[in-house]
Protein backbone atom coordinates (compact mmCIF):
# COMPACT_ATOMS: atom_id res chain seq x y z
CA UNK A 1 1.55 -38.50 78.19
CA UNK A 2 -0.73 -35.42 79.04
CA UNK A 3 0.67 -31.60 79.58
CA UNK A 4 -0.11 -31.19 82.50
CA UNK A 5 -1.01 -27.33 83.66
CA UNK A 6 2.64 -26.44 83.97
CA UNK A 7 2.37 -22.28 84.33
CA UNK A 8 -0.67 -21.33 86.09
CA UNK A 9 0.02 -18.08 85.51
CA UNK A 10 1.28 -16.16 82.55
CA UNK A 11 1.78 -19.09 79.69
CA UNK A 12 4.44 -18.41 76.93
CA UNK A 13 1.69 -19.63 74.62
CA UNK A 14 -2.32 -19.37 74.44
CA UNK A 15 -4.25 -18.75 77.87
CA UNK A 16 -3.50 -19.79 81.31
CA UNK A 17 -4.90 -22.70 83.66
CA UNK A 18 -6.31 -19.92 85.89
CA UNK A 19 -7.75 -17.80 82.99
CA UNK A 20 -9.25 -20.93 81.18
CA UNK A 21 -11.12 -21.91 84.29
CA UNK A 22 -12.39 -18.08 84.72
CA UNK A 23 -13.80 -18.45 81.24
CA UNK A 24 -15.07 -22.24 81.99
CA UNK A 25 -16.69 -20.70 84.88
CA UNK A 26 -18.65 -17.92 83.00
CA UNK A 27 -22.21 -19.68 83.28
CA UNK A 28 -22.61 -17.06 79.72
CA UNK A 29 -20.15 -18.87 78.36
CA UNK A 30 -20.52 -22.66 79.74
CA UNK A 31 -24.33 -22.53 79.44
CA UNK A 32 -24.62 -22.16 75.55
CA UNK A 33 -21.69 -24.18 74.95
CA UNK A 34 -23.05 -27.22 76.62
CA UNK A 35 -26.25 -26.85 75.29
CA UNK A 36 -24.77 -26.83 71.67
CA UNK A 37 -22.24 -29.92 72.93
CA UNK A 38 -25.74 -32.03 74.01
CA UNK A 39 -27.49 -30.91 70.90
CA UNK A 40 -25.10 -32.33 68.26
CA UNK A 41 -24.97 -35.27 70.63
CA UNK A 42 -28.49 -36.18 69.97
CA UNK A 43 -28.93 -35.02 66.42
CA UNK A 44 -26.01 -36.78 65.22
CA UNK A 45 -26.25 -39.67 67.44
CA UNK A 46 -29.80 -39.79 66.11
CA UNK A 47 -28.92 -38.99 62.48
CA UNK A 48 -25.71 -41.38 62.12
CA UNK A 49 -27.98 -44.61 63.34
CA UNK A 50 -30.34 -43.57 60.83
CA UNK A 51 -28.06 -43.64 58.11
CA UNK A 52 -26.21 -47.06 59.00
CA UNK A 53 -29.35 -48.61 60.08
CA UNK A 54 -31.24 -47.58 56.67
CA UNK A 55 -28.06 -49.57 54.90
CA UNK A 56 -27.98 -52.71 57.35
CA UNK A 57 -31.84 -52.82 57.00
CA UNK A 58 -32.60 -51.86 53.49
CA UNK A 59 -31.45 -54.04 50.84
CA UNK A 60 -31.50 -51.50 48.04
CA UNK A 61 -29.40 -48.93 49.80
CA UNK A 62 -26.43 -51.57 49.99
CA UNK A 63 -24.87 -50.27 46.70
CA UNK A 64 -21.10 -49.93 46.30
CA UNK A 65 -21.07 -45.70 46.68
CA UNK A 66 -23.60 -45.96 49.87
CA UNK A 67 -20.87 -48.19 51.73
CA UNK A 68 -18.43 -45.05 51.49
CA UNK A 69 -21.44 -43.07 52.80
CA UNK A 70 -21.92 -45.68 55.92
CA UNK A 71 -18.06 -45.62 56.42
CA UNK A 72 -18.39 -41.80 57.10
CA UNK A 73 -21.29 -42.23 58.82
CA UNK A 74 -19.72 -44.09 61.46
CA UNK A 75 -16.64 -42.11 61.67
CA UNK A 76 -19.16 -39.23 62.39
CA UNK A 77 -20.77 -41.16 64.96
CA UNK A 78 -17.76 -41.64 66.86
CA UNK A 79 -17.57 -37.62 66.75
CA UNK A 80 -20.76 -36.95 67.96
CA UNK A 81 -21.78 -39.79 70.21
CA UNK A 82 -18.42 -39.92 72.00
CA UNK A 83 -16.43 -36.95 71.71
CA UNK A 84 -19.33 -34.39 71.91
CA UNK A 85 -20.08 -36.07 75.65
CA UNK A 86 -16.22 -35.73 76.52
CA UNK A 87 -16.36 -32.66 75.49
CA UNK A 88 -19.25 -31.96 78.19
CA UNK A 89 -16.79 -33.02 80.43
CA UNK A 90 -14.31 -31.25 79.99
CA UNK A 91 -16.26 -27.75 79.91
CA UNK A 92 -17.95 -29.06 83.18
CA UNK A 93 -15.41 -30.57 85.25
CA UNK A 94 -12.61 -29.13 84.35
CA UNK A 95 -8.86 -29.57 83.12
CA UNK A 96 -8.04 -31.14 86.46
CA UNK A 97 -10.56 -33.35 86.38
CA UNK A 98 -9.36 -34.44 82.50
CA UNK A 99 -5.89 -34.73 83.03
CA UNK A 100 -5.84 -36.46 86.40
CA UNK A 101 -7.98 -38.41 85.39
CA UNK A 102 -6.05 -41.58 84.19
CA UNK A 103 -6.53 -42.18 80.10
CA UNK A 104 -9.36 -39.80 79.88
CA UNK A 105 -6.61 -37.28 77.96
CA UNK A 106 -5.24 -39.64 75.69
CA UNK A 107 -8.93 -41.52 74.82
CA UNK A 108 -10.36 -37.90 73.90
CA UNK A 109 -6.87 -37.80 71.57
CA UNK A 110 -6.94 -40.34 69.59
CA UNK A 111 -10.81 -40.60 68.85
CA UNK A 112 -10.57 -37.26 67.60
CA UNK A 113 -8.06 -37.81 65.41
CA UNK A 114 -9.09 -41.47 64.44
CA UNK A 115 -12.56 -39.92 63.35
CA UNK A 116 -11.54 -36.72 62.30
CA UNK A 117 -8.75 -38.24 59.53
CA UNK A 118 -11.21 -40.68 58.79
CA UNK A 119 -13.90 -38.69 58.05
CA UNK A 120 -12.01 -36.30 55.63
CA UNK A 121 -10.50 -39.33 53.60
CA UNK A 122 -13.79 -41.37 53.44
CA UNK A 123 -15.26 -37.63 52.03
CA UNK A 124 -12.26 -38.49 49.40
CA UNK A 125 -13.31 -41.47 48.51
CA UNK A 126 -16.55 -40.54 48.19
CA UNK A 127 -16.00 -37.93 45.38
CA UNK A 128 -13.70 -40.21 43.56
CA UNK A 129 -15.98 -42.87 43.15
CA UNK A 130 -18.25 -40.30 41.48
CA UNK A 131 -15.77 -39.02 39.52
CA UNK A 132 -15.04 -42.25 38.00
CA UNK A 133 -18.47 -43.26 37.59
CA UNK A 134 -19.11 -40.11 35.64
CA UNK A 135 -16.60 -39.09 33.88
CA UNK A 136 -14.31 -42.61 33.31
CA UNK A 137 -17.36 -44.97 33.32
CA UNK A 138 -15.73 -47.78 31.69
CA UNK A 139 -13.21 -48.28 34.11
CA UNK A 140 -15.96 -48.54 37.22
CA UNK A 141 -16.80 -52.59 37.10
CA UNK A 142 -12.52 -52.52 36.96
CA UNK A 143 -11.90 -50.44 39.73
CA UNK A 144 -15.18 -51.40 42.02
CA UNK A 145 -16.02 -54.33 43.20
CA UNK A 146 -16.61 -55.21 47.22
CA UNK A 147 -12.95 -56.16 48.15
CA UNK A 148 -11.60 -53.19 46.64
CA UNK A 149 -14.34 -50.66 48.21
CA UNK A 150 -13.99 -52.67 51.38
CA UNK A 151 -10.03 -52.35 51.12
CA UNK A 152 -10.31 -48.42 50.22
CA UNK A 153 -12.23 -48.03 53.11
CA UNK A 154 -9.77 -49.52 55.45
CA UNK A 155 -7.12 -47.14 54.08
CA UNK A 156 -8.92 -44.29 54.83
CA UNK A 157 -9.54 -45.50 58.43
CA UNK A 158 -5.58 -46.13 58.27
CA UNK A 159 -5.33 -42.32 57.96
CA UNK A 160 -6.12 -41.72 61.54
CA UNK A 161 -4.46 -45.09 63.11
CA UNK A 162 -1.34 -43.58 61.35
CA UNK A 163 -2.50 -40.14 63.01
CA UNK A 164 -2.51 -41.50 66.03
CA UNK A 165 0.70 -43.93 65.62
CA UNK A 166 2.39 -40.68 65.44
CA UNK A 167 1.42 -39.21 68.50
CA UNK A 168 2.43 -42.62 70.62
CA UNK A 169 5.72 -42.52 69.18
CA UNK A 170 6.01 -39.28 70.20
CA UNK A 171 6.70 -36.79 67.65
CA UNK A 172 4.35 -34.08 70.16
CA UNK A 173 2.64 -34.47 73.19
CA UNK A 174 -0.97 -34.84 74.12
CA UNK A 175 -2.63 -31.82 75.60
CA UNK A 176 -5.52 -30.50 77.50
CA UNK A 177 -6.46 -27.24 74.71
CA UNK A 178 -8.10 -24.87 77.44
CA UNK A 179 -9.49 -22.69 74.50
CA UNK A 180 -11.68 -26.09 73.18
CA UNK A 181 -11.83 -27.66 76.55
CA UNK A 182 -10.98 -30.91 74.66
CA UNK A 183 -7.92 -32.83 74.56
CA UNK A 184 -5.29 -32.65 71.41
CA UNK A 185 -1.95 -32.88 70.31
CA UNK A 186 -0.01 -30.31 72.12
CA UNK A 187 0.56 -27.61 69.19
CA UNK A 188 2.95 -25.91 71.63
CA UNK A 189 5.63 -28.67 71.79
CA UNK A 190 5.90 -29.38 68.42
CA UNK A 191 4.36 -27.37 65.91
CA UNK A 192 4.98 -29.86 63.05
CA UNK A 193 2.31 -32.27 63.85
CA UNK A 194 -0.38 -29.56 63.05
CA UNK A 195 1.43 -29.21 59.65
CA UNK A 196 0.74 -32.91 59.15
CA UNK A 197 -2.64 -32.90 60.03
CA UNK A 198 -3.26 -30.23 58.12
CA UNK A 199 -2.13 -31.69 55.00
CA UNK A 200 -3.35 -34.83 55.73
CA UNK A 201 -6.55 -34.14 56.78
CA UNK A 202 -7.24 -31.24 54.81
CA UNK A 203 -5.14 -30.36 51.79
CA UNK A 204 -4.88 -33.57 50.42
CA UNK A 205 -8.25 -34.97 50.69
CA UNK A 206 -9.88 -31.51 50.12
CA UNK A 207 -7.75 -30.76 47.13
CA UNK A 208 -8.32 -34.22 45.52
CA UNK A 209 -12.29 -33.42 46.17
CA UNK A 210 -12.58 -30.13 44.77
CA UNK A 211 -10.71 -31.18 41.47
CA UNK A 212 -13.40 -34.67 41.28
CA UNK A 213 -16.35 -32.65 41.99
CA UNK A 214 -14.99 -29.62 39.47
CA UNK A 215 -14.09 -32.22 36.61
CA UNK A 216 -17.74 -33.59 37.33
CA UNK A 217 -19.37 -30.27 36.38
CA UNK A 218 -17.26 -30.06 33.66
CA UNK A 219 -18.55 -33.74 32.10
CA UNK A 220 -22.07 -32.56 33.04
CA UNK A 221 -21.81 -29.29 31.44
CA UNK A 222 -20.38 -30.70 28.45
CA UNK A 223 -22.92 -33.69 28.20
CA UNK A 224 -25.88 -31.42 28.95
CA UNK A 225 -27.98 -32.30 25.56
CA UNK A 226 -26.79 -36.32 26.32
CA UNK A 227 -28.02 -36.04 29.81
CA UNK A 228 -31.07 -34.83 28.60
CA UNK A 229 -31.92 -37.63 26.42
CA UNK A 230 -31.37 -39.51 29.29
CA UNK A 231 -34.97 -38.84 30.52
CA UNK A 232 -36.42 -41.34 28.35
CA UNK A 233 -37.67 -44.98 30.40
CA UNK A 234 -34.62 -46.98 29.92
CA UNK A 235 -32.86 -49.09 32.92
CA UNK A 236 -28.87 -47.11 31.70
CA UNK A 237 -30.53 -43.89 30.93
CA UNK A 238 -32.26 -44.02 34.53
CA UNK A 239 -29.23 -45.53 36.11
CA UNK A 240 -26.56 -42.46 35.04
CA UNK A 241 -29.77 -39.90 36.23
CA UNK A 242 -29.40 -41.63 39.46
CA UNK A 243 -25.70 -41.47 39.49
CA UNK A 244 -25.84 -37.40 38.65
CA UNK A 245 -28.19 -37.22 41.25
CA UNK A 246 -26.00 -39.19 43.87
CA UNK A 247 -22.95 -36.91 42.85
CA UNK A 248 -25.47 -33.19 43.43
CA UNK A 249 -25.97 -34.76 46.97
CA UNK A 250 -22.21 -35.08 47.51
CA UNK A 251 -21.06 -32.02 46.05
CA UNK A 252 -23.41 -30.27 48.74
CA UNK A 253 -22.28 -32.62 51.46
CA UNK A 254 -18.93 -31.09 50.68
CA UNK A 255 -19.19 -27.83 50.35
CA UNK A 256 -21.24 -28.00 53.70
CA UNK A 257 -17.64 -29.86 54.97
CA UNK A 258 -15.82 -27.15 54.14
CA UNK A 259 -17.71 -24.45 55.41
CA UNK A 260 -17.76 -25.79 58.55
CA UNK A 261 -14.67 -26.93 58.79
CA UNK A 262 -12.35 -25.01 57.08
CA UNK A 263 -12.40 -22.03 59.88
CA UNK A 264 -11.07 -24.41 62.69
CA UNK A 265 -8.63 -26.20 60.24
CA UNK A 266 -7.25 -22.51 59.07
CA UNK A 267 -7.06 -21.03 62.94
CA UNK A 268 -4.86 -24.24 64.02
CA UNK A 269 -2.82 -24.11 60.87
CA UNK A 270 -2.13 -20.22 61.02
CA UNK A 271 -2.27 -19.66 64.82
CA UNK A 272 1.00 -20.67 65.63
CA UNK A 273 1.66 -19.08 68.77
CA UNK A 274 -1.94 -19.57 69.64
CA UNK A 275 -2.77 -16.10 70.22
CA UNK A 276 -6.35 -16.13 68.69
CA UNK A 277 -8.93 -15.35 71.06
CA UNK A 278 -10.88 -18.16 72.77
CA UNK A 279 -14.14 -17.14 71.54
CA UNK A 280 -12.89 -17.95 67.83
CA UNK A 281 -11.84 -21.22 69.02
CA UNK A 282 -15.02 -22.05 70.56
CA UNK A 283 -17.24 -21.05 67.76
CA UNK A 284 -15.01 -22.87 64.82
CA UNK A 285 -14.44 -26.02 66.51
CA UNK A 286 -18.32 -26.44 67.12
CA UNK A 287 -18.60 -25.28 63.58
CA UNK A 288 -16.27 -28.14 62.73
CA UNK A 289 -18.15 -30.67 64.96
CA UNK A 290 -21.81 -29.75 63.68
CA UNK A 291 -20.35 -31.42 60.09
CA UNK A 292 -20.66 -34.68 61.77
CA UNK A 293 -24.37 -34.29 62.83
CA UNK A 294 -25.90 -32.99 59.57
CA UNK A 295 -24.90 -35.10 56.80
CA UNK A 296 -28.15 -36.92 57.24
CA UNK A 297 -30.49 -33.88 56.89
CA UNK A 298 -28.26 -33.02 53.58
CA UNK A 299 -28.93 -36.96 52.22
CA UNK A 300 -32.83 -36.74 53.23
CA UNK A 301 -33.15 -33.32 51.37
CA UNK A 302 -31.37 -33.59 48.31
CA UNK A 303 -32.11 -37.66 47.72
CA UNK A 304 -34.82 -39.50 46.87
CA UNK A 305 -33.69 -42.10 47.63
CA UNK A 306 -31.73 -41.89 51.08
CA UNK A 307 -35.82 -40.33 51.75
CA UNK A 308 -37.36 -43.85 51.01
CA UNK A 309 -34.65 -45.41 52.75
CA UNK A 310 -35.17 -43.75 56.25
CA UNK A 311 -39.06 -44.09 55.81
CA UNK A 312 -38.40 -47.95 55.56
CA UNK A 313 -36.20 -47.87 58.26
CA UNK A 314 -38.32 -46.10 60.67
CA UNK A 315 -41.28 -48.10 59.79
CA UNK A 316 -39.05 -51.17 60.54
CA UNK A 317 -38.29 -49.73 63.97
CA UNK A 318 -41.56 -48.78 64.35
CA UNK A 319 -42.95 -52.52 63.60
CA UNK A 320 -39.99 -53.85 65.42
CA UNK A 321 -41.10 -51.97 68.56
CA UNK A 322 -44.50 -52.77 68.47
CA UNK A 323 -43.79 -56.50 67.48
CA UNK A 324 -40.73 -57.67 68.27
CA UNK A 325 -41.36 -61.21 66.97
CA UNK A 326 -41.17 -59.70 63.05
CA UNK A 327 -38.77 -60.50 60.62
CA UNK A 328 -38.91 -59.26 56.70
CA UNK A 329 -40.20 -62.06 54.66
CA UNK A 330 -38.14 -60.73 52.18
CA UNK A 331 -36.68 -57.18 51.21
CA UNK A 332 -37.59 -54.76 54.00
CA UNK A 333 -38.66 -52.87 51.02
CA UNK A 334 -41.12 -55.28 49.62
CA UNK A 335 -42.65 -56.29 53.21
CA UNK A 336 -42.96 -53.05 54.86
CA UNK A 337 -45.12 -49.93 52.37
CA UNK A 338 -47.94 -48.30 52.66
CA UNK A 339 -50.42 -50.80 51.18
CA UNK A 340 -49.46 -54.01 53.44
CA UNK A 341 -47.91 -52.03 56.02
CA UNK A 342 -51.62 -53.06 58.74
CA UNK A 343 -51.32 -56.53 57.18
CA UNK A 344 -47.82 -56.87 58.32
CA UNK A 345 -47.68 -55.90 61.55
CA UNK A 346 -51.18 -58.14 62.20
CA UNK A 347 -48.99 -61.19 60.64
CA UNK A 348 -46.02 -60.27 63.42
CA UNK A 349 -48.38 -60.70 66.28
């Protein structure tokens, strides 16, 4: 059930109804911050699609590490094509407006935190599975196969059902945060829940991240004069390039993760009687948001390969668009390049 705006006035904790709306109000304020809201909305609505499409469309991007990368690419769609536009909402209409609103509260709730513990865990995942393809690479083919990726993946999404379990049974409330304009768990009532989400969402899968990527660098380091016979033309040799490669990518998608998010995760943790002012909370929590919508630009920049794959992909939209009667005679790959690309799209029509 939602706080509703209980003191008006002077609250024991954090900023009142009456202040929050003054601040809401402040077109200095509400301009830039919905501005920023309906940017990330479009980059990482555009951005996300691109990165599950590329893997539903091209056949050599459907590897057993890129499925970790679509699971988090769909948990950061539900951040920025669903909560960013609530968001809007709320900073537009109002808390009123939220709260009275029947399920509006609780559906901004629980996608946050269904995304948000997602998200962290599939970054997890992700580093483990380089960590063991790395540095333990006989036991990969033992640990890795489709079920157990597939089943690893459904944990991590179990994260934030668990999250939001939690809430329902109701070890806090959900609240209307008037320094976010979104709606939470109500830190107020029960100051415990943050602890859990902050170890949940953040120490755990953080912690277990750092030490993978660090023990990677370590292996590399170590292996630098192996690595560099690596070079040479051979399928393995090329193969464990690719995998270093995969792993640089990573390692900058998370220390990206945590620059952005670590302010907003430390504020809510050490805050407790919410005394911060608002402005912090509005800058960090679009901080943590703009995570979600620029994963993309870090895969496109920093891999070949995730390159390739959105060219093929936008050339299959492109053909798609044009002629919506084609179909890949084969591997989107093979059918759609730059030397057949004019004889394919004449074939469609």
């Amino acid at each position: 059930m939602s706080s509703l705006y209980v003191n008006e006035t002077i609250p024991e904790k954090g900023i009142s109804f009456i202040e929050s709306e003054r601040t809401r109000q402040n077109s200095a304020f509400l301009t830039p911050y919905v501005f920023y809201e309906a940017f990330l909305f479009v980059i990482g609505a555009i951005g996300n699609t691109l990165i599950i499409g590329t893997f539903v469309v091209v056949k050599s991007m459907r590897t057993l590490p890129n499925a970790f990368v679509l699971s988090l690419a769909i948990a950061d769609l539900m951040v920025t094509s669903v909560l960013q536009p609530l968001m809007m909402v709320g900073a537009l209409m109002g808390e009123r407006f939220v709260v009275e609103t029947q399920g509006l509260c609780t559906f901004f709730a629980y996608i946050c935190i269904q995304s948000c513990l997602s998200s962290a865990w599939n970054i997890m995942l992700i580093s483990l599975n380089r960590f063991i393809c790395i540095c333990k690479n006989s036991w990969y083919s033992k640990i890795y196969s489709k079920k157990s990726v597939a089943l690893m993946i459904a944990i991590a999404w179990f994260y934030g059902f668990v999250g939001n379990f939690l809430l329902w049974v109701g070890w806090t409330d959900i609240a209307f945060l008037r320094k976010e304009f979104t709606c939470m768990w109500d830190s107020h009532k029960n100051f415990s829940y943050v602890i859990f989400v902050s170890v949940v969402t953040v120490l755990i899968p953080v912690g277990l991240t750092a030490v993978a990527y660090f023990m990677i660098f370590l292996k590399v380091r170590e292996s630098k004069k192996k690595i560099q016979a690596f070079s040479k033309k051979t399928e393995k040799k090329q193969g464990t390039r690719n995998d270093i490669r995969l792993a640089r990518m990573l390692f900058i998608m998370f220390t990206v993760y945590c620059i952005l998010c670590a302010p907003y995760a430390l504020i809510l943790t050490f805050d407790i009687n919410d005394k911060a002012p608002y402005q912090l909370y509005a800058i960090f929590i679009h901080m943590f948001h703009t995570n979600s919508a620029v994963n993309f630009i870090i895969y496109g920049l920093t891999n070949k390969s995730y390159t390739k794959g959105y060219s093929l992909f936008s050339k299959y939209l492109l053909i798609k668009m044009t002629c919506g009667a084609y179909k890949p005679r084969q591997n989107v790959e093979d059918d759609i390049d730059k030397s057949n690309m004019t004889q394919t799209v004449t074939m469609a029509t």
